[in-house]
N, C-alpha and C. Protein backbone atom coordinates (compact mmCIF):
# COMPACT_ATOMS: atom_id res chain seq x y z
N UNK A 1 -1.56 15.08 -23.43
CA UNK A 1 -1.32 14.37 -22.20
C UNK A 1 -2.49 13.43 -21.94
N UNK A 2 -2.34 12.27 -21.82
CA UNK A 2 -3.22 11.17 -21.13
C UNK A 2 -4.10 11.49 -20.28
N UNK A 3 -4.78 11.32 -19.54
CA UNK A 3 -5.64 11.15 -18.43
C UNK A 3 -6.14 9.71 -18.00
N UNK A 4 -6.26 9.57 -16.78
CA UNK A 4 -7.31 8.11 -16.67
C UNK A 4 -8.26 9.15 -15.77
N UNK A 5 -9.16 8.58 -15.44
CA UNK A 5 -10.29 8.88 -14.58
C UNK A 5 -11.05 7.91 -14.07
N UNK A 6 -10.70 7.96 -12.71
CA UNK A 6 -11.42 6.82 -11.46
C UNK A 6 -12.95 7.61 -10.50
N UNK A 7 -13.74 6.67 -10.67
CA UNK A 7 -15.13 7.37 -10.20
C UNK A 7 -15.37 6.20 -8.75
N UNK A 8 -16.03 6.90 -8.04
CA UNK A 8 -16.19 6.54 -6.24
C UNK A 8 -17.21 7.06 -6.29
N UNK A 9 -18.28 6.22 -6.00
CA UNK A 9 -19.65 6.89 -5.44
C UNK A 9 -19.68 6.18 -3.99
N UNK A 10 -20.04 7.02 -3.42
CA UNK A 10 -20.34 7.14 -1.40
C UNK A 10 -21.81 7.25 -1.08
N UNK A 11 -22.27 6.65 -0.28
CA UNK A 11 -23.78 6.11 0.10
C UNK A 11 -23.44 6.52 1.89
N UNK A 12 -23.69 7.46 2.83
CA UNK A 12 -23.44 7.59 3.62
C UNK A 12 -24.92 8.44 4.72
N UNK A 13 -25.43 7.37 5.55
CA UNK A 13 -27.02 7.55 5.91
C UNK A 13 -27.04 8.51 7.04
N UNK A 14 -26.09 9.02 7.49
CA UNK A 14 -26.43 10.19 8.96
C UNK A 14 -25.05 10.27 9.64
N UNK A 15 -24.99 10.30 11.12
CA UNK A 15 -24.21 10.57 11.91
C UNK A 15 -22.48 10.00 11.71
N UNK A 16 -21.73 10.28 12.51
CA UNK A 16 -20.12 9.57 12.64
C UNK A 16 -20.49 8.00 13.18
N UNK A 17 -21.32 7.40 13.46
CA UNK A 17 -21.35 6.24 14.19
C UNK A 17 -22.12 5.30 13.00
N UNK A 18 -22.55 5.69 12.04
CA UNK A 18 -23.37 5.33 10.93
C UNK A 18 -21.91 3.78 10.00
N UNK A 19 -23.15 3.02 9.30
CA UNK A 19 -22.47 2.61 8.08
C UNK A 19 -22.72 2.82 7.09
N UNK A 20 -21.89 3.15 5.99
CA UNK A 20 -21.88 4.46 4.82
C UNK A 20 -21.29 2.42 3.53
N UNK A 21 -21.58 3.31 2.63
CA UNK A 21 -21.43 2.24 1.60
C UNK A 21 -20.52 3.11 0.50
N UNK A 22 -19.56 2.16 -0.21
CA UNK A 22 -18.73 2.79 -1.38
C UNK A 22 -18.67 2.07 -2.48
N UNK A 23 -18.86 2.57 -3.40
CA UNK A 23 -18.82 1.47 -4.55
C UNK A 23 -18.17 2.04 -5.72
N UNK A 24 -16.59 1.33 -6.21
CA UNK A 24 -15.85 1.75 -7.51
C UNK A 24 -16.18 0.74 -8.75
N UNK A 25 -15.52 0.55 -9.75
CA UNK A 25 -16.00 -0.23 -10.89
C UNK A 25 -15.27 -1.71 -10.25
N UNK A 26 -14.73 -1.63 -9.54
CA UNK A 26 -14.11 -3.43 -9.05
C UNK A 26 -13.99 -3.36 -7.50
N UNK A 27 -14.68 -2.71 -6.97
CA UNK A 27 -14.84 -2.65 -5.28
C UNK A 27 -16.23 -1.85 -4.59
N UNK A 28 -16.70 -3.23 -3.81
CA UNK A 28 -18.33 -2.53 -3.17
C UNK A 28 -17.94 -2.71 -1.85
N UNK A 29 -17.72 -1.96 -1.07
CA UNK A 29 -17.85 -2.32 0.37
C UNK A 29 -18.57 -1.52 1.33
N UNK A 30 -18.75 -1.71 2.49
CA UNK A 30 -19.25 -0.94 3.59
C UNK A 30 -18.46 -0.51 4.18
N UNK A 31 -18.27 0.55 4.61
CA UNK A 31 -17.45 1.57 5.27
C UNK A 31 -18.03 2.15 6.64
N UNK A 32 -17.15 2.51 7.65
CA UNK A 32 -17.11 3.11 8.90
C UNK A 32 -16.41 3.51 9.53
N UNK A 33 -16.17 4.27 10.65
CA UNK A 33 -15.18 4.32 11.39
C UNK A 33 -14.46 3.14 12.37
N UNK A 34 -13.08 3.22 12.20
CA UNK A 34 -12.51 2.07 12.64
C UNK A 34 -13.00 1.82 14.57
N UNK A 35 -13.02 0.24 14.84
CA UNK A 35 -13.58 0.56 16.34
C UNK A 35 -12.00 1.08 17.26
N UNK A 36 -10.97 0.87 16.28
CA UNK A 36 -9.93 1.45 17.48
C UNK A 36 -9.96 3.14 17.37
N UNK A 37 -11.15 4.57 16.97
CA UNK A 37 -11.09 5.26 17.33
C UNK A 37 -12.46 5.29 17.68
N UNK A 38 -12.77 4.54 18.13
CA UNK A 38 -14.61 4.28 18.82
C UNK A 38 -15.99 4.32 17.93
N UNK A 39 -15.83 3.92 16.50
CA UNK A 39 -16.35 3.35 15.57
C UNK A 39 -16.90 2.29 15.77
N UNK A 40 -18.06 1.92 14.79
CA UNK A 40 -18.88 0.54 14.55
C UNK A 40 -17.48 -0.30 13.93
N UNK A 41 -16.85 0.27 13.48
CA UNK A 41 -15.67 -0.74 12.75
C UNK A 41 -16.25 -1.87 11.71
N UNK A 42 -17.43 -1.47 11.03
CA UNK A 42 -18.31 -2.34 10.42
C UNK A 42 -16.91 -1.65 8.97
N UNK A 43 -16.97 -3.00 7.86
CA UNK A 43 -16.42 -2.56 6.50
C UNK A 43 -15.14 -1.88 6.58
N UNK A 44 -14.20 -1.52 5.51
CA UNK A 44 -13.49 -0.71 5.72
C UNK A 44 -13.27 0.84 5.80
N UNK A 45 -12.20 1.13 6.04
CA UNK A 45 -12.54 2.96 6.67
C UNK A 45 -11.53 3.47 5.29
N UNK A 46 -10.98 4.89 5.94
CA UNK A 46 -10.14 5.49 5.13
C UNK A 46 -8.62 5.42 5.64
N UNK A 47 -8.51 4.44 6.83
CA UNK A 47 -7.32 4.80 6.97
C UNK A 47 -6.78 3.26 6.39
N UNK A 48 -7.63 2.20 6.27
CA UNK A 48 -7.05 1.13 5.59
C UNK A 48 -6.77 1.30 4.14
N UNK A 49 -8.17 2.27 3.58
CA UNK A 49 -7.87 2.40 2.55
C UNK A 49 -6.77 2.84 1.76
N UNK A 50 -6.12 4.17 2.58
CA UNK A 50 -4.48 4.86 2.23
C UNK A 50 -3.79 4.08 2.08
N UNK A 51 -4.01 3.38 3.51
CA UNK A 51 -2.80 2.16 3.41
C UNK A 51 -2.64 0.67 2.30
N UNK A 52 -3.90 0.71 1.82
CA UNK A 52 -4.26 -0.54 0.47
C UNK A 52 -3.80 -0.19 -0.54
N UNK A 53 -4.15 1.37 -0.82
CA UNK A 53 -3.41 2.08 -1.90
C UNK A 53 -2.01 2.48 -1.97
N UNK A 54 -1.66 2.49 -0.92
CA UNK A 54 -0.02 2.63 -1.04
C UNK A 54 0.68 1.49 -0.90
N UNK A 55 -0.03 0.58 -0.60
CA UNK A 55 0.75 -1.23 -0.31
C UNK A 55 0.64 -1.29 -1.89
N UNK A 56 -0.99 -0.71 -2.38
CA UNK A 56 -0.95 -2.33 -3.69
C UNK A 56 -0.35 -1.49 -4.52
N UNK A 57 0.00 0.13 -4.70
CA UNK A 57 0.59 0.45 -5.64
C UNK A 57 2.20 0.06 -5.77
N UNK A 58 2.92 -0.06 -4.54
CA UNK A 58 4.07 -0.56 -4.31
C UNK A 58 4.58 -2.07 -4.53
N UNK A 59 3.52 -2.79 -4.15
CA UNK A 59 4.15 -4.38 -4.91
C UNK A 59 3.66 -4.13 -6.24
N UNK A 60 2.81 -3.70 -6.84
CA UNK A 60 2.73 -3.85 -8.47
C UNK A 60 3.44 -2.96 -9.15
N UNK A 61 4.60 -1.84 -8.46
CA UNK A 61 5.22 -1.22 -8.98
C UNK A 61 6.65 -1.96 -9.13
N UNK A 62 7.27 -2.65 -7.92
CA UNK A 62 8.09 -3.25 -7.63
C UNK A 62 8.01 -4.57 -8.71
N UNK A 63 7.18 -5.10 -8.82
CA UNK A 63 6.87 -6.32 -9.76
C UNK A 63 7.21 -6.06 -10.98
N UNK A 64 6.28 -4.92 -11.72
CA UNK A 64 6.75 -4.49 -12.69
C UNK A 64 8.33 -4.26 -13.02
N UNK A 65 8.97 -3.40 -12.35
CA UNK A 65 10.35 -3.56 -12.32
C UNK A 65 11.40 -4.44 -12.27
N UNK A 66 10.70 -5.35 -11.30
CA UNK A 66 11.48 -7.05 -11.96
C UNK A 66 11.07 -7.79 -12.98
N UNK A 67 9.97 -7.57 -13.34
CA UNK A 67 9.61 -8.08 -14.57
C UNK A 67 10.32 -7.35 -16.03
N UNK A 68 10.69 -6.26 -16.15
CA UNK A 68 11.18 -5.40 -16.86
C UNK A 68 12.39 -5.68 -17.27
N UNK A 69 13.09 -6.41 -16.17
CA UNK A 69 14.82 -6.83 -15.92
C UNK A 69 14.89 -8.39 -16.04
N UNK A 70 13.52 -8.87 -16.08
CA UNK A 70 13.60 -10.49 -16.33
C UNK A 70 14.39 -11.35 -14.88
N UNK A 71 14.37 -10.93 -14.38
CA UNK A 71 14.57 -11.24 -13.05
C UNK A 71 13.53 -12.33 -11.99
N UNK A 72 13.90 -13.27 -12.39
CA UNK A 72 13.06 -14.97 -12.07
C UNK A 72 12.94 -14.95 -10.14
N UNK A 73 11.04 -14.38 -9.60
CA UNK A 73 10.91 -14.13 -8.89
C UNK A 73 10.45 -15.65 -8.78
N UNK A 74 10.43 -16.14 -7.53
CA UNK A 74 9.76 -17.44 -6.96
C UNK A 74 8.48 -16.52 -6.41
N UNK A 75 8.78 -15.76 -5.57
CA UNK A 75 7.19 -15.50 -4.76
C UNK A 75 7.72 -13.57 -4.15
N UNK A 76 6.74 -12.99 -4.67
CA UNK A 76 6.71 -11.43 -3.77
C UNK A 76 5.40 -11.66 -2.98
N UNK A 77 5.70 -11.30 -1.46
CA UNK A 77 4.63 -11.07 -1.03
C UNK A 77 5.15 -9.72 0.18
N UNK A 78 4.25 -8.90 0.30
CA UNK A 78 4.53 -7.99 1.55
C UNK A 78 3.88 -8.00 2.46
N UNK A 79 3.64 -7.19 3.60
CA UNK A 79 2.99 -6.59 4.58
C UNK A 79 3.39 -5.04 5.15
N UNK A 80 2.37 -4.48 4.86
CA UNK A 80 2.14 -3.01 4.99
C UNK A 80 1.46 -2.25 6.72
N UNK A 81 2.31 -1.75 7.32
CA UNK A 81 1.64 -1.03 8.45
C UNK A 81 1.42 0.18 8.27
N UNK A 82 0.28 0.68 8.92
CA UNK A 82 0.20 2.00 8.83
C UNK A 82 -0.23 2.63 10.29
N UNK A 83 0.60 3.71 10.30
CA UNK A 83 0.61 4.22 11.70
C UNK A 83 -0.34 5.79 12.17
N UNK A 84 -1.51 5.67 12.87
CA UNK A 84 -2.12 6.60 13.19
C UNK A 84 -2.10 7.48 14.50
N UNK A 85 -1.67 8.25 14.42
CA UNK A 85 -1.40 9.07 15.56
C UNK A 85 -2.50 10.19 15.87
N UNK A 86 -3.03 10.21 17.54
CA UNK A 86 -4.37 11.16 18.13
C UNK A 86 -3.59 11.91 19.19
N UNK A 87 -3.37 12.90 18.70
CA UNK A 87 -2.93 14.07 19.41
C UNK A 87 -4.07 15.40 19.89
N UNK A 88 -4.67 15.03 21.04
CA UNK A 88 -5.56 16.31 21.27
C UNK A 88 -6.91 16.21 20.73
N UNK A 89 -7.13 15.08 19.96
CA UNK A 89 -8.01 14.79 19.05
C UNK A 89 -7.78 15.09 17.72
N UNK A 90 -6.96 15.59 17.55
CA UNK A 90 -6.12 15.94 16.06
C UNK A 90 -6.05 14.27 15.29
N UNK A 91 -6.01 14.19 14.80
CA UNK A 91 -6.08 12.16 13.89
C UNK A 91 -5.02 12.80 12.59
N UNK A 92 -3.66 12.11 12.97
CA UNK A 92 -2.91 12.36 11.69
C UNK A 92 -1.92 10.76 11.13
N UNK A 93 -2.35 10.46 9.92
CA UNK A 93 -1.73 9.11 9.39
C UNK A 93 -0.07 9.76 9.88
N UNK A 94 0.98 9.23 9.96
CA UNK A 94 1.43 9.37 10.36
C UNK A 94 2.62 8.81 9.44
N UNK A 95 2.86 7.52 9.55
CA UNK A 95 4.14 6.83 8.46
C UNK A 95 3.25 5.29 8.07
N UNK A 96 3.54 5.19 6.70
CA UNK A 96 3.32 3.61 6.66
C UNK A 96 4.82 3.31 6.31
N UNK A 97 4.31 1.72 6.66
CA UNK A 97 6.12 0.77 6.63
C UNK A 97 5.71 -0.35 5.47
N UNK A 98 6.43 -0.81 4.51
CA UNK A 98 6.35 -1.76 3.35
C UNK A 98 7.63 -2.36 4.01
N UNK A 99 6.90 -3.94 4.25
CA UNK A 99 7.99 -4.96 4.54
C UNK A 99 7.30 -5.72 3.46
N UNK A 100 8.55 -5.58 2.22
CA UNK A 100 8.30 -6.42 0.91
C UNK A 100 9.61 -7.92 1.45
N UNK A 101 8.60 -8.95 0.50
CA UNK A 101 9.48 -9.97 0.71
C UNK A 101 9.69 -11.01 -0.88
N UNK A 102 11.21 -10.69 -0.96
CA UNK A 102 10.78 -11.27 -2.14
C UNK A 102 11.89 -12.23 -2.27
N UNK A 103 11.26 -13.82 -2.91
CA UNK A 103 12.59 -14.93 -2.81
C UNK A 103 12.41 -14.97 -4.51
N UNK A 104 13.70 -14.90 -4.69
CA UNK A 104 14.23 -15.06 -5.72
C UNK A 104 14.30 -16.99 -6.39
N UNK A 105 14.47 -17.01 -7.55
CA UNK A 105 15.05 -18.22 -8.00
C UNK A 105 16.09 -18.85 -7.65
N UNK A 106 16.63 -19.92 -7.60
CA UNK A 106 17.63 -20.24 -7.10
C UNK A 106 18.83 -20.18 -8.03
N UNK A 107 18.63 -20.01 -9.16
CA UNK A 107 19.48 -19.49 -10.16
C UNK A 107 19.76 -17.87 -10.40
N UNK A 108 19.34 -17.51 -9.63
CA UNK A 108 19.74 -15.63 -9.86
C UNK A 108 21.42 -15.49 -9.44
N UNK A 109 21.78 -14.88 -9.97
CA UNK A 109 23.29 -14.05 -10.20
C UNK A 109 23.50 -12.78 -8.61
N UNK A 110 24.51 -12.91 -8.59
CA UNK A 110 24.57 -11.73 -7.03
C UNK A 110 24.12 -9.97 -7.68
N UNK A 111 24.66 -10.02 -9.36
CA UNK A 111 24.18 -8.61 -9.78
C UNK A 111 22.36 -8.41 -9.86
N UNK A 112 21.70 -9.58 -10.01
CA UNK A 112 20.37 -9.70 -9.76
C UNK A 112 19.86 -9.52 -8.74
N UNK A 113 20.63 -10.32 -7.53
CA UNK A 113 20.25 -9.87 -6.32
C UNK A 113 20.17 -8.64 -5.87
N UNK A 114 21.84 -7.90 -6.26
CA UNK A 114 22.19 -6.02 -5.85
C UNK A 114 20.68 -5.67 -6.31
N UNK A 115 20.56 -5.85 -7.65
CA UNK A 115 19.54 -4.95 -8.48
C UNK A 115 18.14 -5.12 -7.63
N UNK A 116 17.19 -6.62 -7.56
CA UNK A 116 16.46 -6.24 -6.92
C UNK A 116 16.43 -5.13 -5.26
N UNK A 117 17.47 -5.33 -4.71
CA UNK A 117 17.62 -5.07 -2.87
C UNK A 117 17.45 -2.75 -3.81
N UNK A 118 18.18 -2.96 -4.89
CA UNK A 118 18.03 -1.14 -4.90
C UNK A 118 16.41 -0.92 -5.92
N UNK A 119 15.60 -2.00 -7.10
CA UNK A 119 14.49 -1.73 -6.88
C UNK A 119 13.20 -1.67 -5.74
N UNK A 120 13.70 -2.50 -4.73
CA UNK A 120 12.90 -2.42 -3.75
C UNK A 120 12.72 -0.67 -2.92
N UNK A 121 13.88 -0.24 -3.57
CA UNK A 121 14.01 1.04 -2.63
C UNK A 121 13.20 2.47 -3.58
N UNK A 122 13.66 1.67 -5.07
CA UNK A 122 13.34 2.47 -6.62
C UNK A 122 11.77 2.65 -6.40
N UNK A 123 11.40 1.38 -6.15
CA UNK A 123 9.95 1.01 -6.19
C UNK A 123 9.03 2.24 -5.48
N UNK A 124 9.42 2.00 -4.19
CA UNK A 124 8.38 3.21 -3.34
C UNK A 124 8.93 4.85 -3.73
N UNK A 125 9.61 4.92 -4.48
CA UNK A 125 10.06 6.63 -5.08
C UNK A 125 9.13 6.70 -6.37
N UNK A 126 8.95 5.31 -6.80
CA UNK A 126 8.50 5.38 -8.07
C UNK A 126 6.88 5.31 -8.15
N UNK A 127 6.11 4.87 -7.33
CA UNK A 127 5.06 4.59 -6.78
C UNK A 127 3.88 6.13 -6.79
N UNK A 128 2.65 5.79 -7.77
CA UNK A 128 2.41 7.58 -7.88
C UNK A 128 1.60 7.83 -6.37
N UNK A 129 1.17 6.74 -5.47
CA UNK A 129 0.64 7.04 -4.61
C UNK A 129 1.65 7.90 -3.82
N UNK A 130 2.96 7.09 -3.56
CA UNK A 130 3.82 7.51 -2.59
C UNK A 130 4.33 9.03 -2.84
N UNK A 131 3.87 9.13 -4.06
CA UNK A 131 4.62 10.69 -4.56
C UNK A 131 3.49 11.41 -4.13
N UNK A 132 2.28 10.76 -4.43
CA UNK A 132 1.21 11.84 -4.01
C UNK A 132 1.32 11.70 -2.18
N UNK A 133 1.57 11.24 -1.71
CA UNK A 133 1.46 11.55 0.07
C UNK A 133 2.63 12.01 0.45
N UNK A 134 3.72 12.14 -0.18
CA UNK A 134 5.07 12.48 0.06
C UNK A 134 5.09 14.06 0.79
N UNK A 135 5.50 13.58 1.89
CA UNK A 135 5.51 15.29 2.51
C UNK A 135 4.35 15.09 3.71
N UNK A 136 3.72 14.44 3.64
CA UNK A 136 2.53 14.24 4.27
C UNK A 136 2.68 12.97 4.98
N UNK A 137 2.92 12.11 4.58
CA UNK A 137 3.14 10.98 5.27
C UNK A 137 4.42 10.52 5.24
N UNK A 138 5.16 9.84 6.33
CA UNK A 138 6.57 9.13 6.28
C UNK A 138 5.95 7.64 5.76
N UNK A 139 7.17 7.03 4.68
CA UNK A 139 7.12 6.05 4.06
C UNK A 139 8.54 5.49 4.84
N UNK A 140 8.62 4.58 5.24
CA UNK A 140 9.47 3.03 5.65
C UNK A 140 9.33 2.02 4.28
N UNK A 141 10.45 1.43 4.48
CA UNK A 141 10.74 0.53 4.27
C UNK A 141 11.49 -0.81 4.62
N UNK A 142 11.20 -1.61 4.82
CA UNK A 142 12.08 -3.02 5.83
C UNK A 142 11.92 -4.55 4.75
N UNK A 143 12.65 -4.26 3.46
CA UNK A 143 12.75 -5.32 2.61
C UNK A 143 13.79 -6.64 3.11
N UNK A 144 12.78 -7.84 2.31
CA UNK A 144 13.69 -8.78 2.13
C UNK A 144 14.22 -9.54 1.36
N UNK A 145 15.23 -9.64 0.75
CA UNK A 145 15.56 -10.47 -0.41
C UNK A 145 16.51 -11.05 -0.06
N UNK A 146 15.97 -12.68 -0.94
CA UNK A 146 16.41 -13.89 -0.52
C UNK A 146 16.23 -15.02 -1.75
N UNK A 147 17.43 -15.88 -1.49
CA UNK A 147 17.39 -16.88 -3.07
C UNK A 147 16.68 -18.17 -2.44
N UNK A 148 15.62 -18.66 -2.89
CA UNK A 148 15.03 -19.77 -2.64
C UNK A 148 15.68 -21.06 -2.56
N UNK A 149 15.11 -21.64 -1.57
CA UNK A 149 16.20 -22.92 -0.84
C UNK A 149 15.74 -23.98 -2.29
C-alpha cells in the first residue's frame, strides 16, 4: 500500500491571544485566532484552514473528473462557506457549502451537461477530505452548470 506523508511544523509563542507561525513545504503563514471569536485575527486560523482543504480538495477533484471524460470546460470557479457554530462556548464547525460554478463550452452535448450536474455531486463523495470529516461535518452543495454564451 502507498503512503504519502505531509509534514506541518507550528511555531506558537504563549497565550490564546498570541501569533503562532506554520510552515508546510508550499505554505508559510501566520496564524491566530479568528477576530470574529475575539482573536488578533492576524494570518490564518484553523477554521479557514478546514474550509481551504475541503474547497481545494473538491474543485481539483471535480476537475479531474471532467478532465477524465474530456469534457471542454470554459472556466470552474467556486466559493466555499463554512459555518461555525458557539453554543455555551462549545465552538463546533458545523456544515461547509461548495457553490461550484462551472461554464461549459459552447459546443457540449446535453449528455455532457447531465454528466457534469451528477460529477459535481460525485465530486464531494469522492473528495478524501470530505470522507475524512464525514459524520462530523455537514457538506452542502449549491452547483452551477452552464454552456457559455
Amino acid at each position: 500500500m502507498e503512503q504519502h506523508r505531509f509534514l506541518l511544523k507550528a511555531d506558537w509563542p504563549g497565550g490564546r491571544n498570541e501569533v503562532g507561525f506554520i510552515e508546510t513545504s508550499n505554505l508559510k503563514t501566520k496564524i491566530s485566532i479568528p477576530t470574529e471569536m475575539d482573536g488578533p485575527g492576524i494570518g490564518t486560523n484553523p477554521d479557514e484552514m478546514l474550509l481551504g482543504a475541503a474547497a481545494t480538495c473538491y474543485i481539483i477533484t471535480l476537475a479531474a473528473m471532467m478532465e477524465r471524460r474530456r469534457i471542454p470546460v470554459e472556466s470552474l470557479t467556486q466559493e466555499s462557506e463554512g459555518i461555525v457554530e458557539v453554543d455555551k462556548g462549545v465552538i463546533t464547525y458545523k456544515k461547509i457549502i461548495h457553490r461550484p460554478k462551472v461554464i461549459l463550452e459552447r459546443n457540449c452535448t446535453a449528455d455532457q451537461i447531465d454528466t457534469v450536474k451528477q460529477l459535481t455531486e460525485r465530486a464531494e463523495k469522492s473528495c478524501m477530505i470530505s470522507r475524512a470529516i464525514q459524520g462530523n461535518v455537514e457538506i452542502g452543495l449549491e452547483a452551477i452548470v452552464e454552456l457559455s454564451n
